[in-house]
Protein backbone atom coordinates (compact mmCIF):
# COMPACT_ATOMS: atom_id res chain seq x y z
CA UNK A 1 -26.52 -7.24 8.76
CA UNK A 2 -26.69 -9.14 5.69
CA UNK A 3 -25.16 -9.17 1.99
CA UNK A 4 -24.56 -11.18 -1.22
CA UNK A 5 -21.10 -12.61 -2.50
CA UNK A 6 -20.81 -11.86 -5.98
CA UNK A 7 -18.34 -12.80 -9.28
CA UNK A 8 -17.92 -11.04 -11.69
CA UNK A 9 -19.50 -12.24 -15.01
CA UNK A 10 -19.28 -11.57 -18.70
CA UNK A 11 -22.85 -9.00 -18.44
CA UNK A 12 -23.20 -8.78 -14.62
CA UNK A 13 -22.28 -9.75 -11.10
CA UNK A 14 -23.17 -13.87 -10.71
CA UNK A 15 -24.15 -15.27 -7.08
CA UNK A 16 -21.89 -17.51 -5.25
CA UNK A 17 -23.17 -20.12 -3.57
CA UNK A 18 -21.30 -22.21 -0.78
CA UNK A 19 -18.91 -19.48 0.48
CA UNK A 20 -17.60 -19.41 3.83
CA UNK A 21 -17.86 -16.13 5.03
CA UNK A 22 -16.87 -14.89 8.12
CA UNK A 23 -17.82 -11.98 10.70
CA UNK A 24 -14.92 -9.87 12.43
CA UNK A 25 -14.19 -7.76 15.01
CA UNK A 26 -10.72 -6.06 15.78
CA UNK A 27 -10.40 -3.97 19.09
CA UNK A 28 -7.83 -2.75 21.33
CA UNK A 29 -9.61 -5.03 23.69
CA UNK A 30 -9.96 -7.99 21.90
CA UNK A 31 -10.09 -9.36 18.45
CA UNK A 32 -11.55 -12.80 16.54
CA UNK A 33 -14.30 -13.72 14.85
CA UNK A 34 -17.32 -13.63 16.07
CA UNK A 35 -19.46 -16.12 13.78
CA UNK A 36 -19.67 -18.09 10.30
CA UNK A 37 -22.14 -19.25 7.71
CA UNK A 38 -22.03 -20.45 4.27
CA UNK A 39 -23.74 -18.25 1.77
CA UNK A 40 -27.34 -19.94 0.38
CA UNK A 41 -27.71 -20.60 -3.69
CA UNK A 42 -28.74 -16.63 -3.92
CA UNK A 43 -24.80 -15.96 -2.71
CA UNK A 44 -26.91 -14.19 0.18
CA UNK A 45 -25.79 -14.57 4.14
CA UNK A 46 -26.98 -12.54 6.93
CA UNK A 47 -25.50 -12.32 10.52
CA UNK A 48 -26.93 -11.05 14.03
CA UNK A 49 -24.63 -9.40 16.78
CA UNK A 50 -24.66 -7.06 19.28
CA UNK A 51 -21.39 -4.21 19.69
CA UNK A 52 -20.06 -4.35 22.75
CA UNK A 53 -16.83 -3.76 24.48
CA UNK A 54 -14.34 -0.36 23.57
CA UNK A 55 -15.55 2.17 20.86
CA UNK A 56 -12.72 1.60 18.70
CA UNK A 57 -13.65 -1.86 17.63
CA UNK A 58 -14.35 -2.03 13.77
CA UNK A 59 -16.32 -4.71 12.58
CA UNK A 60 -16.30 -6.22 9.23
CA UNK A 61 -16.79 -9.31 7.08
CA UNK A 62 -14.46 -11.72 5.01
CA UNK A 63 -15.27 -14.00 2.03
CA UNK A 64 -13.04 -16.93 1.46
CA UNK A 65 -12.84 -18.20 -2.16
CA UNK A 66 -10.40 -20.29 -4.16
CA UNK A 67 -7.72 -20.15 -1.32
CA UNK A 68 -8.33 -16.44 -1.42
CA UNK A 69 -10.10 -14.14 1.68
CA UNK A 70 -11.93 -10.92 0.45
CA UNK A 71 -13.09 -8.47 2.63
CA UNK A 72 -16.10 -5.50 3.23
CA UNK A 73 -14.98 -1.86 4.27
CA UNK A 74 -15.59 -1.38 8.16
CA UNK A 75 -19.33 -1.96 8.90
CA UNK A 76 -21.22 1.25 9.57
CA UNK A 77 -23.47 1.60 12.84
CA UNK A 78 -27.04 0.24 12.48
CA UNK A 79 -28.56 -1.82 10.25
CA UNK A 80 -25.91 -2.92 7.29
CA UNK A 81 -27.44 -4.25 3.77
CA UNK A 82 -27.49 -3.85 0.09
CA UNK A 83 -23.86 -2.95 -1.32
CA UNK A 84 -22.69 -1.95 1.71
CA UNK A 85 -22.64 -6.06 2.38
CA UNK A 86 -22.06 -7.21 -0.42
CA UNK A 87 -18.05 -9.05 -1.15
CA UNK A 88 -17.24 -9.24 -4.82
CA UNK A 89 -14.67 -12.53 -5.32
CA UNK A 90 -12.67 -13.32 -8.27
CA UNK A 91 -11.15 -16.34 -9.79
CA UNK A 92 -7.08 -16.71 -9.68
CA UNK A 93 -4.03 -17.19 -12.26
CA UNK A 94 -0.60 -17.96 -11.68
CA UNK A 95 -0.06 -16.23 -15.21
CA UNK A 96 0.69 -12.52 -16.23
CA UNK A 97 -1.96 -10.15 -16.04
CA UNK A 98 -2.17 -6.64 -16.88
CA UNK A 99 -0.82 -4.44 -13.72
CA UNK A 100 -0.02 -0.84 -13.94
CA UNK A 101 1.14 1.79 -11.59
CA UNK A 102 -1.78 4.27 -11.12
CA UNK A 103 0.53 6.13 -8.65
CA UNK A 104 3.85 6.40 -7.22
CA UNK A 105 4.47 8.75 -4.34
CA UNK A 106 8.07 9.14 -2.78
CA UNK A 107 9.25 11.35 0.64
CA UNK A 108 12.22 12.43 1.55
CA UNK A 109 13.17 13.77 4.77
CA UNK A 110 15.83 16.47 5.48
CA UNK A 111 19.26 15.31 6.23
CA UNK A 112 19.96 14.10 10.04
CA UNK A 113 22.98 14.04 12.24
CA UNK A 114 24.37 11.19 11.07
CA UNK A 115 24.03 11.80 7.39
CA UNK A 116 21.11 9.83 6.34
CA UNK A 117 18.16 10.49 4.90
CA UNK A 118 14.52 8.95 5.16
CA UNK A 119 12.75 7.55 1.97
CA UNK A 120 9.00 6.52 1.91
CA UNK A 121 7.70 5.01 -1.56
CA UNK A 122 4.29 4.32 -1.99
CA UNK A 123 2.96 2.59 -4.79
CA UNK A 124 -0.82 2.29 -6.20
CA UNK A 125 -0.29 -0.96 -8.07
CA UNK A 126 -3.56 -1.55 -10.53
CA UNK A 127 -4.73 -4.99 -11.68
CA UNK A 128 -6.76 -3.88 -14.48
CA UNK A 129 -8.13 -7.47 -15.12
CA UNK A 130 -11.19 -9.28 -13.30
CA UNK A 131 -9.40 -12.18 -11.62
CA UNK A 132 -6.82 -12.50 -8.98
CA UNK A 133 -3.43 -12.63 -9.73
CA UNK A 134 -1.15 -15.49 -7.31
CA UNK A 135 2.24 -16.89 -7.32
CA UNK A 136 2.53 -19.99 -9.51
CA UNK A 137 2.07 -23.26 -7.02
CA UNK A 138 4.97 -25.40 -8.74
CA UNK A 139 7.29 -22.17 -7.82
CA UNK A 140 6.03 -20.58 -4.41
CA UNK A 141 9.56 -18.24 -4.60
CA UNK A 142 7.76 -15.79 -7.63
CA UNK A 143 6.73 -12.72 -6.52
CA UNK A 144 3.17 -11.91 -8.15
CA UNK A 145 5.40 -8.12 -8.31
CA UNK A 146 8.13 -6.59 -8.00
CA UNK A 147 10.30 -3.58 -7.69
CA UNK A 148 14.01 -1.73 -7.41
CA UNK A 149 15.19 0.60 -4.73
CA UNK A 150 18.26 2.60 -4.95
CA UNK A 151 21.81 1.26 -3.60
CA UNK A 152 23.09 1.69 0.04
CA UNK A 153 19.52 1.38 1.54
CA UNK A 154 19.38 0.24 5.38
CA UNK A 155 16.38 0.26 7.71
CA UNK A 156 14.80 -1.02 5.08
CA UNK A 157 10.81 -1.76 6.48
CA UNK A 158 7.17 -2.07 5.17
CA UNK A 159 4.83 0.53 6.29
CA UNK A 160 0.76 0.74 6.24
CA UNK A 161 -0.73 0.19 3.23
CA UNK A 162 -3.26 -3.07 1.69
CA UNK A 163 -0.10 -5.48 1.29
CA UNK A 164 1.22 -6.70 4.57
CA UNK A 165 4.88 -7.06 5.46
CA UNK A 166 4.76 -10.20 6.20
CA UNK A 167 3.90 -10.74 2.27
CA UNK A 168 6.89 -8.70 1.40
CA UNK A 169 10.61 -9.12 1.36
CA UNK A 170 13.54 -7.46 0.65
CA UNK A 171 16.83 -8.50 -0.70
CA UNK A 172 19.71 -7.25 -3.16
CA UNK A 173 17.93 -3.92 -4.06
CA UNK A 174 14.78 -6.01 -4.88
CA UNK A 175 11.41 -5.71 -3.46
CA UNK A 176 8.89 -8.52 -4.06
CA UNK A 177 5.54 -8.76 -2.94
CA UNK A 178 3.90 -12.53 -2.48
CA UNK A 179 0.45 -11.52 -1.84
CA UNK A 180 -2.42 -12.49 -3.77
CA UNK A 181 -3.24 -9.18 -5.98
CA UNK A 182 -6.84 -8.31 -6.71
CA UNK A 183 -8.67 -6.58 -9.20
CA UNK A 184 -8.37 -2.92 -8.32
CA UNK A 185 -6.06 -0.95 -6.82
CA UNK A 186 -3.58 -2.03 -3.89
CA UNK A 187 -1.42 0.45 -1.85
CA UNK A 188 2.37 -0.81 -0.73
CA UNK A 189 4.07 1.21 0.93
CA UNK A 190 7.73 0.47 2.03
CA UNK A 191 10.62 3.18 3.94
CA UNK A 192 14.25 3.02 4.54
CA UNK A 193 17.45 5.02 4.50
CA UNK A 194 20.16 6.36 2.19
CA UNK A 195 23.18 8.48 2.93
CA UNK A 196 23.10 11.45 2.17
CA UNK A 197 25.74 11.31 -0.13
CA UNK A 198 23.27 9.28 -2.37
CA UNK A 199 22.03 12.15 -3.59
CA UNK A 200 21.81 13.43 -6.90
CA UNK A 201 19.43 10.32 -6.50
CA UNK A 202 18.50 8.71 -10.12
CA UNK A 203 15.18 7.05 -9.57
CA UNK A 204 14.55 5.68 -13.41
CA UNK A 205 10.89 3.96 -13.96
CA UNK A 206 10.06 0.31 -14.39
CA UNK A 207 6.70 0.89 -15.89
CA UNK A 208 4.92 3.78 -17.36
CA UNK A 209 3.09 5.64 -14.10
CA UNK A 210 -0.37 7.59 -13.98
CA UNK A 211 0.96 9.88 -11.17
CA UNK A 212 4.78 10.69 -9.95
CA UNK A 213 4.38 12.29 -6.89
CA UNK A 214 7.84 13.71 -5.42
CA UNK A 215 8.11 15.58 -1.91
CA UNK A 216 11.67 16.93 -0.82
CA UNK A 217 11.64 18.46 3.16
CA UNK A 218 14.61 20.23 2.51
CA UNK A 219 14.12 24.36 0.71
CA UNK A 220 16.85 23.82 -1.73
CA UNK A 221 17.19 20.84 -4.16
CA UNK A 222 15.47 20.18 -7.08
CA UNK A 223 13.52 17.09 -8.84
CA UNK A 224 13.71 17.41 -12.21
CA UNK A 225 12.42 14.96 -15.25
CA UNK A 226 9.84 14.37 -17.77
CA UNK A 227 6.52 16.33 -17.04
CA UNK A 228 7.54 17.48 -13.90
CA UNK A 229 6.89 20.25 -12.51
CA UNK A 230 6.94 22.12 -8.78
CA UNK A 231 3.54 22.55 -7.04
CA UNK A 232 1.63 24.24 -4.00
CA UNK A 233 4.08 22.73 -0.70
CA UNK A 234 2.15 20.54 1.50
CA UNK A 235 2.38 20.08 5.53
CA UNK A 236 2.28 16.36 6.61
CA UNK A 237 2.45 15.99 10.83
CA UNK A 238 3.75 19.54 10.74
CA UNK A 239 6.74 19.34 8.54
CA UNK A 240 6.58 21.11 5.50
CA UNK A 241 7.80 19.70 1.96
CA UNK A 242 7.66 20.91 -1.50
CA UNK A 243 6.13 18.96 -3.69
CA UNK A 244 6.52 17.64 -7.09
CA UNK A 245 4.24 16.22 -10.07
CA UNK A 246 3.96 14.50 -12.86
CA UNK A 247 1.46 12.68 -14.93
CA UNK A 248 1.84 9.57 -17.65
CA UNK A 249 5.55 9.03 -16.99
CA UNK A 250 6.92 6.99 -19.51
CA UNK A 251 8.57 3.70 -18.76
CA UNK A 252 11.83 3.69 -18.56
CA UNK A 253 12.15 7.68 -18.18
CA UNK A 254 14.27 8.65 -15.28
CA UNK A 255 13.68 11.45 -12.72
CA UNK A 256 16.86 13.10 -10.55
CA UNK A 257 15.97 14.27 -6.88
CA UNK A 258 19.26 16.72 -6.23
CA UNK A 259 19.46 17.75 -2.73
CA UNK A 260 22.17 19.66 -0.49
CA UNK A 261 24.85 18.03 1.02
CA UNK A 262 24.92 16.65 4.60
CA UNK A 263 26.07 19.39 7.74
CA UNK A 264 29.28 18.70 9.42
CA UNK A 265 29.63 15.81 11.06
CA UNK A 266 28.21 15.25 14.29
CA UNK A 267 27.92 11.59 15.26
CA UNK A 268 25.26 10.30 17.41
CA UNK A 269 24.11 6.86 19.11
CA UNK A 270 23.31 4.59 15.65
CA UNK A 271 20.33 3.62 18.23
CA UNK A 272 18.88 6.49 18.86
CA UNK A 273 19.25 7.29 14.90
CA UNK A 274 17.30 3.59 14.03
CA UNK A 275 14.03 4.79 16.50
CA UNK A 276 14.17 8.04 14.93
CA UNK A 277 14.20 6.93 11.08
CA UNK A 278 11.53 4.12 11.99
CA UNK A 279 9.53 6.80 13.89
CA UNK A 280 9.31 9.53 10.87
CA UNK A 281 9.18 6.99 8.27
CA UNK A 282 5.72 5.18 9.76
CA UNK A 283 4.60 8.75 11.09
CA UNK A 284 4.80 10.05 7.36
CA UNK A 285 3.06 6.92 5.73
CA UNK A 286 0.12 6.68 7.48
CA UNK A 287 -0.08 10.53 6.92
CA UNK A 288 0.53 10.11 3.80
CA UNK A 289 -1.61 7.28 2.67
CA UNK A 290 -4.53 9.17 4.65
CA UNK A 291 -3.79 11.99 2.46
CA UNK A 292 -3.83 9.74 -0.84
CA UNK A 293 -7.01 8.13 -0.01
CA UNK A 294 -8.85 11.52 0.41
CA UNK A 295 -7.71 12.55 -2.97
């Protein structure tokens, strides 16, 4: 295979010389990398190797540049050049740079036995400028973004998505991400629960958002707020959930997800409640995010 690493410049994309980059491979068998080389003046590298081992191993390559690793899609099978090889890199601030929600999904599950209710938020957080936005050095603590989740969440996790969890923490109602953010669009994606005694929930906007995606299990309830309105239902891993949408939400507009109250009582093991939440919530995200990325 072979490719170029490119920056962006102010009438095309500029070669990189000197760039470490690397070639992967992640299987259920094993996983490393597999061999280096430094990109020539052209910003060109090339790399030979063989597939072996299970089926399910992806293999792809990594660009390191200004403290900051980029990465290809999975390589195809065969022969691998042109733009499929090629890693675009970016320079980095510590200052503000334009970020804007191109989408902002949010699932909730019916009510269980012990009251609660699962929440999954996914966000499609935008950098709409062409470098790389990082924590300042002299304060490491700043998130590069942040967000609010309602009061009374537990079981509070990150799911699938581009940002990993160990790049995200959670405190006080606050969610901060730490992770370098590139030019582009990055998907975080985040679950937990709230009783269901939470609800009418009041979810009011940060920033204005392209798309408010809403999706309710239960057949009563309502979500109500600017621009929205009730679409076709969906299926996701064969639970069905009406769904709700919105486009250009303003900031600072609020919508109101009103759902039924909990059943009776019925108390079970807290234990078996934790695997269960965990279980939908990462079960819906990766559905969902599929489901995103096809759109």
């Amino acid at each position: 295979m072979s490719g170029r690493i490119v920056r962006p410049g102010i009438r095309s994309m500029n070669p990189v010389s000197g760039v470490l980059v690397v070639l992967h491979r992640v299987g259920p068998d094993r996983a490393g990398p597999l061999d280096s080389v430094r990109s020539d003046p052209r910003g060109r590298y090339a790399f030979k190797y063989v597939r072996s081992g299970s089926e399910d191993a992806i293999y792809f390559v990594s660009a390191s540049y200004d403290g900051i690793a980029y990465f290809t899609p999975p390589l195809a099978e065969g022969k691998v050049s042109g733009d499929d090889g090629e890693v675009t890199v970016f320079d980095t601030t510590s200052h503000s740079v334009p970020t804007t929600l191109r989408g902002h999904h949010v699932v909730v599950s019916a009510v269980d036995a012990n009251g609660l209710r699962s929440v999954v938020e996914v966000y499609d957080l935008s950098n709409d400028s062409s470098v790389t936005r990082i924590a300042p050095t002299d304060t490491p603590k700043d998130a590069t973004w942040q967000t609010h989740v309602p009061a009374g969440v537990t079981n509070f996790r990150v799911d699938q998505g581009d940002i990993a969890a160990s790049a995200v923490s959670y405190s006080k109602g606050v969610v901060s991400v730490y992770a370098p953010i590139a030019p582009g669009i990055k998907q975080l994606s985040f679950s937990y629960s709230l009783p269901a005694k939470s609800f009418p929930l009041r979810l009011p906007l940060e920033k204005e958002t392209g798309i408010y995606e809403m999706m309710i299990e239960e057949k009563a309830g309502s979500v109500t707020g600017p621009h929205v309105r009730e679409v076709d239902p969906v299926t996701v891993e064969g639970r069905n959930f009406r769904r709700f949408l919105a486009s250009d939400m303003p900031e600072n507009s609020v919508a109101v997800i009103d759902l039924p109250p909990a059943p009776p009582d019925r108390t079970i093991d807290p234990r078996y409640l934790v695997a269960v939440t965990l279980l939908i919530g990462g079960t819906m995200v990766i559905a969902l995010a599929q489901a995103l990325r096809r759109r």
